[in-house]
C-alpha atoms as a PDB file:
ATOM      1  CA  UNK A   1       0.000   0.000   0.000  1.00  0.00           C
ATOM      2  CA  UNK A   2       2.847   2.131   0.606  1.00  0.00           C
ATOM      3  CA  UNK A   3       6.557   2.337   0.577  1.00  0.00           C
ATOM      4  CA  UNK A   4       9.463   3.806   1.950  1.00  0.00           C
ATOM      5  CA  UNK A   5      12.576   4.720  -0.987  1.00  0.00           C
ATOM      6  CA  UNK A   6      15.040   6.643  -1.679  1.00  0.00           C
ATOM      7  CA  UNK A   7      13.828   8.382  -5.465  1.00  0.00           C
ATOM      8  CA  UNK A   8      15.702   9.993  -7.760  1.00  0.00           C
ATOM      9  CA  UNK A   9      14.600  14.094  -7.917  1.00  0.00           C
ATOM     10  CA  UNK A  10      14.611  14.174 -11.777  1.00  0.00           C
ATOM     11  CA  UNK A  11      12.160  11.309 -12.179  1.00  0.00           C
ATOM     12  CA  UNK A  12       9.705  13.351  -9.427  1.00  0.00           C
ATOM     13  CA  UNK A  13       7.059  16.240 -10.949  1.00  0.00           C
ATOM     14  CA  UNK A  14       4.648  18.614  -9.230  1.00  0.00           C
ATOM     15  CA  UNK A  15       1.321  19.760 -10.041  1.00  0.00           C
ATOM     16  CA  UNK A  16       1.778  22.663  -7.751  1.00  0.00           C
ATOM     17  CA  UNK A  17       3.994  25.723  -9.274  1.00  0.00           C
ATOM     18  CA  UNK A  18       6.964  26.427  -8.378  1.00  0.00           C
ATOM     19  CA  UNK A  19       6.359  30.025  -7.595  1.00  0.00           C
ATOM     20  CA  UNK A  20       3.807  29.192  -5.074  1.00  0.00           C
ATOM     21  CA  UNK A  21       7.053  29.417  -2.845  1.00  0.00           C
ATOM     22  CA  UNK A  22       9.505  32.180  -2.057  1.00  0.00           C
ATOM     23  CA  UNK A  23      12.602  31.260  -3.883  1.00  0.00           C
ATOM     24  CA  UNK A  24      14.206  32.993  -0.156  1.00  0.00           C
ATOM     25  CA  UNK A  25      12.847  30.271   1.251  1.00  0.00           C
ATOM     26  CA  UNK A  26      13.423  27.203  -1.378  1.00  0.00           C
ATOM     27  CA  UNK A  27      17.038  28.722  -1.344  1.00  0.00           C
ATOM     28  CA  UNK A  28      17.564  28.032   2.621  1.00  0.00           C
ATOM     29  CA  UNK A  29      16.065  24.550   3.132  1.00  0.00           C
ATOM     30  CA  UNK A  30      18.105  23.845  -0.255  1.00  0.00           C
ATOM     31  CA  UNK A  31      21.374  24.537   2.055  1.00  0.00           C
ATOM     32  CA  UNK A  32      20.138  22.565   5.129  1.00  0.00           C
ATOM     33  CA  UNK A  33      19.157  19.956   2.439  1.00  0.00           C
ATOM     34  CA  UNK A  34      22.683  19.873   1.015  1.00  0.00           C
ATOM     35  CA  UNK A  35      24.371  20.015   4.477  1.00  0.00           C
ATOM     36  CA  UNK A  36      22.219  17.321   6.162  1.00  0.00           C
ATOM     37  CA  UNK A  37      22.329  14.873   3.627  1.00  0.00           C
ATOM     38  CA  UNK A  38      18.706  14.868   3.024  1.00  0.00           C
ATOM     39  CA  UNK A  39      14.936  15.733   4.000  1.00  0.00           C
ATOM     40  CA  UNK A  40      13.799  14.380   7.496  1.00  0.00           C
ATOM     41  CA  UNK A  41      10.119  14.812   6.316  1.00  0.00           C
ATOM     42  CA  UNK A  42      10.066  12.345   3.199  1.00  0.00           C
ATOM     43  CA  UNK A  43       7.622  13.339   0.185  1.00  0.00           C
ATOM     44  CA  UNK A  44       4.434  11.159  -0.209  1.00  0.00           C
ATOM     45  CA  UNK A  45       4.511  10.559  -4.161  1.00  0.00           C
ATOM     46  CA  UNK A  46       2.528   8.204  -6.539  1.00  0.00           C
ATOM     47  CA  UNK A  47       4.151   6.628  -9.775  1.00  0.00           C
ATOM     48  CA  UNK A  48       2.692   7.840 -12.939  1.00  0.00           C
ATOM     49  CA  UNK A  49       4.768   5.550 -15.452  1.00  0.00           C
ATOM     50  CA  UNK A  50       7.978   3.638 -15.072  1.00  0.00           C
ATOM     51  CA  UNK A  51      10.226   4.973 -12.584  1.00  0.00           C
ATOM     52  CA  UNK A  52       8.225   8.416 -12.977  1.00  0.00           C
ATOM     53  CA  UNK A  53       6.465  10.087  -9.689  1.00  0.00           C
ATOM     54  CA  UNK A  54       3.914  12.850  -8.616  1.00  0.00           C
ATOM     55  CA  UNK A  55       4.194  14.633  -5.491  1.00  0.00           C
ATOM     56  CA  UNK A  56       0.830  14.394  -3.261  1.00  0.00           C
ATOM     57  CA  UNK A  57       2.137  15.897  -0.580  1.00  0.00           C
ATOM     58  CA  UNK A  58       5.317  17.728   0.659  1.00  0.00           C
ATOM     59  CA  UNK A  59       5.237  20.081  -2.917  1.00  0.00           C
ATOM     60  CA  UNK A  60       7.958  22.919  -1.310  1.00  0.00           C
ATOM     61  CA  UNK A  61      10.208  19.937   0.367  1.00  0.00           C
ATOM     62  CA  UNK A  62      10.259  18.369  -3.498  1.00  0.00           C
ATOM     63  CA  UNK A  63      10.794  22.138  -4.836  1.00  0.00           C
ATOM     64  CA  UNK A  64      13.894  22.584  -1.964  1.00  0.00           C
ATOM     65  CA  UNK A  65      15.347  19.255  -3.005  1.00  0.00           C
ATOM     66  CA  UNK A  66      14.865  20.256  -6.818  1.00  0.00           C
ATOM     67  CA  UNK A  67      17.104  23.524  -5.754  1.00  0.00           C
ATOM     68  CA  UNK A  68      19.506  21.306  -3.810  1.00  0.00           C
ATOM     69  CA  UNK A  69      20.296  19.212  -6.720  1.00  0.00           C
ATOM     70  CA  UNK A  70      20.833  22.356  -8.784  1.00  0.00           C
ATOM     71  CA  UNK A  71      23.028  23.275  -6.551  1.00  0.00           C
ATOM     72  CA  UNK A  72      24.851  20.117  -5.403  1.00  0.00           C
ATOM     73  CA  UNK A  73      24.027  17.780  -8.196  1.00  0.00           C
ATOM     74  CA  UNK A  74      26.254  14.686  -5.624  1.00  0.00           C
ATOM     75  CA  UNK A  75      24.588  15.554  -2.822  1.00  0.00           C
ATOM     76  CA  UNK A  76      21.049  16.430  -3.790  1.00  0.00           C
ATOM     77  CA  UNK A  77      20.383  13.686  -5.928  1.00  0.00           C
ATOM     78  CA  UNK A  78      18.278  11.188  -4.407  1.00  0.00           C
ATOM     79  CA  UNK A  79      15.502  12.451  -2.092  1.00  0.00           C
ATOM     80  CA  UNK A  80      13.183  10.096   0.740  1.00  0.00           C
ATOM     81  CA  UNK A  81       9.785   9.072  -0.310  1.00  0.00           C
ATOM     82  CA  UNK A  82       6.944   7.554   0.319  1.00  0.00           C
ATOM     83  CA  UNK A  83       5.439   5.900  -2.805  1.00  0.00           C
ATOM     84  CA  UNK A  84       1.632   5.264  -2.504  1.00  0.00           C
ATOM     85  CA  UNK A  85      -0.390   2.585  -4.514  1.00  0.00           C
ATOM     86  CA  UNK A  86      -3.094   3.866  -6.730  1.00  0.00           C
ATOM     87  CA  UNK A  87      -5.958   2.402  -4.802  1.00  0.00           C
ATOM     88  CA  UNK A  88      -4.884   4.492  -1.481  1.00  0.00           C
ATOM     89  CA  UNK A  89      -4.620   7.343  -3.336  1.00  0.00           C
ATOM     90  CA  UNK A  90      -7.278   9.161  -2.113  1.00  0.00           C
ATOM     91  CA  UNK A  91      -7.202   7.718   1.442  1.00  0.00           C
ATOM     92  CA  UNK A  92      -3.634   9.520   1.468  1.00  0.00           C
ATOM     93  CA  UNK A  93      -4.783  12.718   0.366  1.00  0.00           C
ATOM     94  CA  UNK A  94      -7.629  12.609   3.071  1.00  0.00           C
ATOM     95  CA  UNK A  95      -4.821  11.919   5.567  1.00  0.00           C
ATOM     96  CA  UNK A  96      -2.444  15.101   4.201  1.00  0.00           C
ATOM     97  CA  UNK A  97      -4.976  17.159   4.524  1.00  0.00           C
ATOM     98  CA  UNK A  98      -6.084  16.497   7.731  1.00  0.00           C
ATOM     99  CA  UNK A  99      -2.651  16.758   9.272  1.00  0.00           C
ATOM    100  CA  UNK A 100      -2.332  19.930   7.301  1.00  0.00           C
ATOM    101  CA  UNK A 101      -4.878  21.336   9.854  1.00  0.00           C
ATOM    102  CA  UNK A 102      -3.359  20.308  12.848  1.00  0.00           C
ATOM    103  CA  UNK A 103       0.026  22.064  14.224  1.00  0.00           C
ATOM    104  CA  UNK A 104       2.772  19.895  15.932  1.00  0.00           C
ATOM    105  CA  UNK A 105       0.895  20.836  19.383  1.00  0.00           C
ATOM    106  CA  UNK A 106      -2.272  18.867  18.135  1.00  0.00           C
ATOM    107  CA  UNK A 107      -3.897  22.237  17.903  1.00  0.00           C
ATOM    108  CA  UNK A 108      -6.740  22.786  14.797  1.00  0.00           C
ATOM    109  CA  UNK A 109      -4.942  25.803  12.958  1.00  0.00           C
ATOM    110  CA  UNK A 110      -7.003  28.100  10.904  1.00  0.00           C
ATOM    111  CA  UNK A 111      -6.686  28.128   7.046  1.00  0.00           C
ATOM    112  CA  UNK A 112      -4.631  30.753   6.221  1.00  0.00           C
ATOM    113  CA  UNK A 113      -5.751  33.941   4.022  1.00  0.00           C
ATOM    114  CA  UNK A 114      -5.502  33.818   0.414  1.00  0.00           C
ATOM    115  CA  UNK A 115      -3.617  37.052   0.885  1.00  0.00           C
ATOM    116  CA  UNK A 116      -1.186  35.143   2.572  1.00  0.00           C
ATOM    117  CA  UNK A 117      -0.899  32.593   0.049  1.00  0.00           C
ATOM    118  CA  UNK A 118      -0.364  35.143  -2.716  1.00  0.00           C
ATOM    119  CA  UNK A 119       2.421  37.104  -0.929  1.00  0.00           C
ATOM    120  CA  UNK A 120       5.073  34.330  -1.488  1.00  0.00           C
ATOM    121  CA  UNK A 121       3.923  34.105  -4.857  1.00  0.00           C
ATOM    122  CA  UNK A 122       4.431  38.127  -5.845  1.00  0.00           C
ATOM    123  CA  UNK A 123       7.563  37.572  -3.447  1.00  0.00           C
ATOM    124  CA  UNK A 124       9.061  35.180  -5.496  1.00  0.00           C
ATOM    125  CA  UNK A 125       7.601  37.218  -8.921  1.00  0.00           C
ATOM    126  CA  UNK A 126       9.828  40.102  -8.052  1.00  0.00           C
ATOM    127  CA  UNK A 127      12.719  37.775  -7.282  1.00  0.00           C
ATOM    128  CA  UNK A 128      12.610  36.431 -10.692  1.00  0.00           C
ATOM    129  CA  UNK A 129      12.131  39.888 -12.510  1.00  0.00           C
ATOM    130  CA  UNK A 130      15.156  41.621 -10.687  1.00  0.00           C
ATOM    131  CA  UNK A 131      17.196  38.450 -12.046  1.00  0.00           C
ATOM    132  CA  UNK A 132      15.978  39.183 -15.116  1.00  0.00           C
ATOM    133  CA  UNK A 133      16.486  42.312 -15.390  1.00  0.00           C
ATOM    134  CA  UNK A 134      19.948  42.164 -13.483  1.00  0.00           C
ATOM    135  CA  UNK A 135      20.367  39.603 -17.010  1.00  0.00           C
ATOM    136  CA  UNK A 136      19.384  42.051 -19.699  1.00  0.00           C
ATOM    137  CA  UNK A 137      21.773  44.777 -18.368  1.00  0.00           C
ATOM    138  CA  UNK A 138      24.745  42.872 -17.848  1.00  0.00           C
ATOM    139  CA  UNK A 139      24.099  41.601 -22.031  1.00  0.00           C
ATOM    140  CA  UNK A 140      23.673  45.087 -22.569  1.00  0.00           C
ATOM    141  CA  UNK A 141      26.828  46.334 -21.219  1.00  0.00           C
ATOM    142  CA  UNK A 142      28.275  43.671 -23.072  1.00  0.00           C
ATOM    143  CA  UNK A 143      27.366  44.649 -26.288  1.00  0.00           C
ATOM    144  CA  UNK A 144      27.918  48.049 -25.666  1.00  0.00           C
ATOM    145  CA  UNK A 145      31.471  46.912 -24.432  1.00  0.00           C
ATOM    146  CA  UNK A 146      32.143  44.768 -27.486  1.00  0.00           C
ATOM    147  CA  UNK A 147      30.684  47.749 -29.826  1.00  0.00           C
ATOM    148  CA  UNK A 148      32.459  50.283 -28.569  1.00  0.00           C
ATOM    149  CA  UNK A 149      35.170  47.644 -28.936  1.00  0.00           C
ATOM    150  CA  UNK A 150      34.898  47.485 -32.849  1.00  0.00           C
ATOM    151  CA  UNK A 151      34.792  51.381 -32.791  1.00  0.00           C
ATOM    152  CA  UNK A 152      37.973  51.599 -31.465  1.00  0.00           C
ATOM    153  CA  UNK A 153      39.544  48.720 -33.906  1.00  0.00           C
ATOM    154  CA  UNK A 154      37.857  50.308 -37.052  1.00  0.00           C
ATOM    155  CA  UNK A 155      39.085  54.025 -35.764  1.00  0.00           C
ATOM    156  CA  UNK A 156      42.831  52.779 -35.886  1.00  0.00           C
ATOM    157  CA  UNK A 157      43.075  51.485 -38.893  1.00  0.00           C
ATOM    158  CA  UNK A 158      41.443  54.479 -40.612  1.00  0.00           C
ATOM    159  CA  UNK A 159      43.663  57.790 -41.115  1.00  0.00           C
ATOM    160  CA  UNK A 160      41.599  60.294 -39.452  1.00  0.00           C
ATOM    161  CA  UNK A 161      43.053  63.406 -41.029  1.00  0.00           C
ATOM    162  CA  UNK A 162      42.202  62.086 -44.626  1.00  0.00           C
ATOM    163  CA  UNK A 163      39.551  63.531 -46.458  1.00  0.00           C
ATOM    164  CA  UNK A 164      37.881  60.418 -47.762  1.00  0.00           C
ATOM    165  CA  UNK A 165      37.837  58.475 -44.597  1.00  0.00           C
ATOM    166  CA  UNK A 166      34.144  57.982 -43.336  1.00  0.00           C
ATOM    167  CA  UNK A 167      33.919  60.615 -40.398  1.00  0.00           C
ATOM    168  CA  UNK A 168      34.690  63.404 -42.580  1.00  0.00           C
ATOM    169  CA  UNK A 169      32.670  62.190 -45.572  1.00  0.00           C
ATOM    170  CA  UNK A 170      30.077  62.685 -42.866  1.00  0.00           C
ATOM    171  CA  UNK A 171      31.024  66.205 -41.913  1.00  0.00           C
ATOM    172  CA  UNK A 172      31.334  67.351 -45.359  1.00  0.00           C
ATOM    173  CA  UNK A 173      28.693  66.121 -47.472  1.00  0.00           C
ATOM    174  CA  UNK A 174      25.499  67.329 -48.000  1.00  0.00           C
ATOM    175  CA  UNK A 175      22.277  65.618 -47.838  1.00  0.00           C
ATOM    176  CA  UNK A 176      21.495  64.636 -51.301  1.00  0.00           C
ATOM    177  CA  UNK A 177      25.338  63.748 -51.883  1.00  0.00           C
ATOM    178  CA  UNK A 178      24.617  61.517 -48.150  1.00  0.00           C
ATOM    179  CA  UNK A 179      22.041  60.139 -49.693  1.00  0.00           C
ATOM    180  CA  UNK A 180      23.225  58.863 -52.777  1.00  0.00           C
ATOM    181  CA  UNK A 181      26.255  57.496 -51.056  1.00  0.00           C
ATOM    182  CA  UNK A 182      24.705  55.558 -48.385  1.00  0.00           C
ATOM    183  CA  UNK A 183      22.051  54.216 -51.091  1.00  0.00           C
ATOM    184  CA  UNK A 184      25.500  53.046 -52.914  1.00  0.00           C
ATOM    185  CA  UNK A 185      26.171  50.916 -49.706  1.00  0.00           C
ATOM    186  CA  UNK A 186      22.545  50.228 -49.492  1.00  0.00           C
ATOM    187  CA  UNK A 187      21.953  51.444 -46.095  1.00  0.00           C
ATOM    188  CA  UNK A 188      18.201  51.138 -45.553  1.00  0.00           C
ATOM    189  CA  UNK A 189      15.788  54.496 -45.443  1.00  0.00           C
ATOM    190  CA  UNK A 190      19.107  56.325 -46.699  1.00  0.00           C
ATOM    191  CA  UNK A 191      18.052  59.310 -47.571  1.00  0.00           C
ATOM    192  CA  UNK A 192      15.689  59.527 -44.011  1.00  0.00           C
ATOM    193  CA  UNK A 193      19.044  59.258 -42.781  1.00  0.00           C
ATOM    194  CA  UNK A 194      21.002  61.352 -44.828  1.00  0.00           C
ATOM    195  CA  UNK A 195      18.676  64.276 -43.691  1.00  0.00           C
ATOM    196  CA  UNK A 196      18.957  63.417 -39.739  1.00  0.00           C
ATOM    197  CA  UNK A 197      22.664  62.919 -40.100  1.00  0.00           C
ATOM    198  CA  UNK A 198      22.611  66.567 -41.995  1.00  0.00           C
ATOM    199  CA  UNK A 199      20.584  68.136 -39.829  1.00  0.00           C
ATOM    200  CA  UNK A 200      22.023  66.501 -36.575  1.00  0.00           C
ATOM    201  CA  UNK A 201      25.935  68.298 -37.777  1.00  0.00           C
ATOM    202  CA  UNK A 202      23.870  71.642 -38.460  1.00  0.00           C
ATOM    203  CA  UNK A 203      23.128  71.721 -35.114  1.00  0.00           C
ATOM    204  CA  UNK A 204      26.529  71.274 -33.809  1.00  0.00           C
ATOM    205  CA  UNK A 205      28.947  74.755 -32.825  1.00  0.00           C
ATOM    206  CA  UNK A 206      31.444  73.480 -35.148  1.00  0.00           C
ATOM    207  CA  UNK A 207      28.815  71.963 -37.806  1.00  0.00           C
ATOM    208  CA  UNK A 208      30.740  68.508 -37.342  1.00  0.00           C
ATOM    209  CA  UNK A 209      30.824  65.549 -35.246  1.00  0.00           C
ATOM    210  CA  UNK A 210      33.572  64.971 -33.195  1.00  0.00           C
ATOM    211  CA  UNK A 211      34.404  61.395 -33.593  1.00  0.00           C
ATOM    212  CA  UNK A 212      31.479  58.364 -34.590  1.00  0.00           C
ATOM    213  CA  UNK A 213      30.357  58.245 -30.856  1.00  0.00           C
ATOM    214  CA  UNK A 214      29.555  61.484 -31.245  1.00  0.00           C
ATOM    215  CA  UNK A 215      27.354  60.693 -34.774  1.00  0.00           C
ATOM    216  CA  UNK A 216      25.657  57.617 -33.065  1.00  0.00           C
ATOM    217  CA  UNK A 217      24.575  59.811 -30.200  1.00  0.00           C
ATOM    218  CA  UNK A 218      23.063  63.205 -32.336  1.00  0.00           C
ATOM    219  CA  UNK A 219      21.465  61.136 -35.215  1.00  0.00           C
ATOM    220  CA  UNK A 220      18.309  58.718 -33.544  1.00  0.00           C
ATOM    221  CA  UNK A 221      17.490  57.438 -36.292  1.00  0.00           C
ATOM    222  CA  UNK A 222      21.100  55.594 -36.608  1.00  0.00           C
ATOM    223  CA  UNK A 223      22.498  52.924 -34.797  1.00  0.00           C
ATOM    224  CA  UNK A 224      25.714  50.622 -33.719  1.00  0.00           C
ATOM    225  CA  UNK A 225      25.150  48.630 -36.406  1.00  0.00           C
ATOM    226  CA  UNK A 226      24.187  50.865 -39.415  1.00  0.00           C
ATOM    227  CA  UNK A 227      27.250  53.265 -38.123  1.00  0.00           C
ATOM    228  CA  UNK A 228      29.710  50.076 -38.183  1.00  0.00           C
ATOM    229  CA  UNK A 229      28.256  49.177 -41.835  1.00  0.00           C
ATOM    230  CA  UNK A 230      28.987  52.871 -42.630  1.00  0.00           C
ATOM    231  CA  UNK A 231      32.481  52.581 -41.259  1.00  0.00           C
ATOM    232  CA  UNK A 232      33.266  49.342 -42.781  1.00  0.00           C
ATOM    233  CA  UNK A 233      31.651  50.298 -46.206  1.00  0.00           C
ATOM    234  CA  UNK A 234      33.514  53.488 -46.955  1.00  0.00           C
ATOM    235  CA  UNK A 235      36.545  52.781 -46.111  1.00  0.00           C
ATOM    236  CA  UNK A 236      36.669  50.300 -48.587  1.00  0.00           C
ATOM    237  CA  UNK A 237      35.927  52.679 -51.169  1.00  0.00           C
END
């Protein structure tokens, strides 16, 4: 009717979502976890195929373990269960939840408010946007790093004081001659750009940019990309 094992966490799955818990909380009984050896309240599981399982009861234990094994892959591997048969099922599931209303003091506890239940949830939510977010900006930087990167590389190998290399074709021309050159090197909507990148030196106090920084920053309508196409175009020519 039911027996004791030791499971392997990958073959276990939970109905229940994950961010039910606070991943503040997941993350500290994933350290006792790994520093125990183990849970010391096993899950209660049922098999669902061959050497596959369902948690029926002890969903944040399975989720701690999960985190454990993430994070000690040796030590977090196997987790304690008990695996029910089929025709107990729902015997079992009477039994968790009637346990689930009585404290370790035998006291009747009251069901807790769905407000309570939700603030682990937004808890966690927040947790996972901030790593997100944290995500994006260090790709960012990294682009911007490995841009600005290709700036300087392109920069060097161009003679600055020439007259035909790129940065001074784009301080001297004006915007029909930027137009047809940058349809020559078939830079899309080139003569919408030709007119901000005219316009954008007009408004300058020397009417020129100082370096292609400088061109990326005035014109919005151009970017990394299009500037290092530019760069890399023209001084071909």
């Amino acid at each position: 009717m039911m027996n004791f094992s030791l499971v392997d966490v990958k073959s276990i799955a939970s109905n229940e979502p994950r961010s039910n818990f606070a991943e503040a909380d997941l993350e500290n009984l994933a350290d006792i976890i790994i520093e125990t050896g183990g849970i010391i309240r096993p899950l209660v599981v049922k098999m669902t195929g061959v050497e596959n399982y369902t948690v029926v009861d002890g969903h944040f234990e399975y989720y701690a373990a999960v985190r454990a094994r993430e994070k000690n892959p040796r030590q977090g591997e196997m987790v304690n269960a008990f695996v029910i048969a089929p025709k107990v099922e729902d015997l079992v599931i009477k039994q968790v939840a009637s346990l689930k209303g009585i404290d370790s003091s035998g006291k009747v506890t009251p069901p807790q408010p769905e407000t309570t239940k939700i603030e682990p949830r937004l808890a966690n939510l927040e947790l996972r946007l901030e790593k997100q977010f944290n995500e994006f900006k260090s790709e960012f930087l990294q682009e911007r790093q490995r841009i600005d990167s290709q700036f300087k590389q392109l920069e060097n190998l161009i003679p600055q004081k020439s007259e035909h290399n790129p940065l001074s074709i784009l301080n001297t021309l004006d915007k029909d001659e930027l137009s047809i050159k940058l349809q020559r090197s078939r830079i899309p909507g080139a003569e919408k750009l030709a007119k901000g990148i005219f316009d954008a030196r007009s408004n300058k106090p020397k009417q020129e940019f100082e370096d292609y920084r400088d061109v990326v920053k005035s014109v919005k309508s151009l970017g990394d990309k299009t500037i290092l196409t530019i760069i890399d175009e023209w001084s071909r020519n």
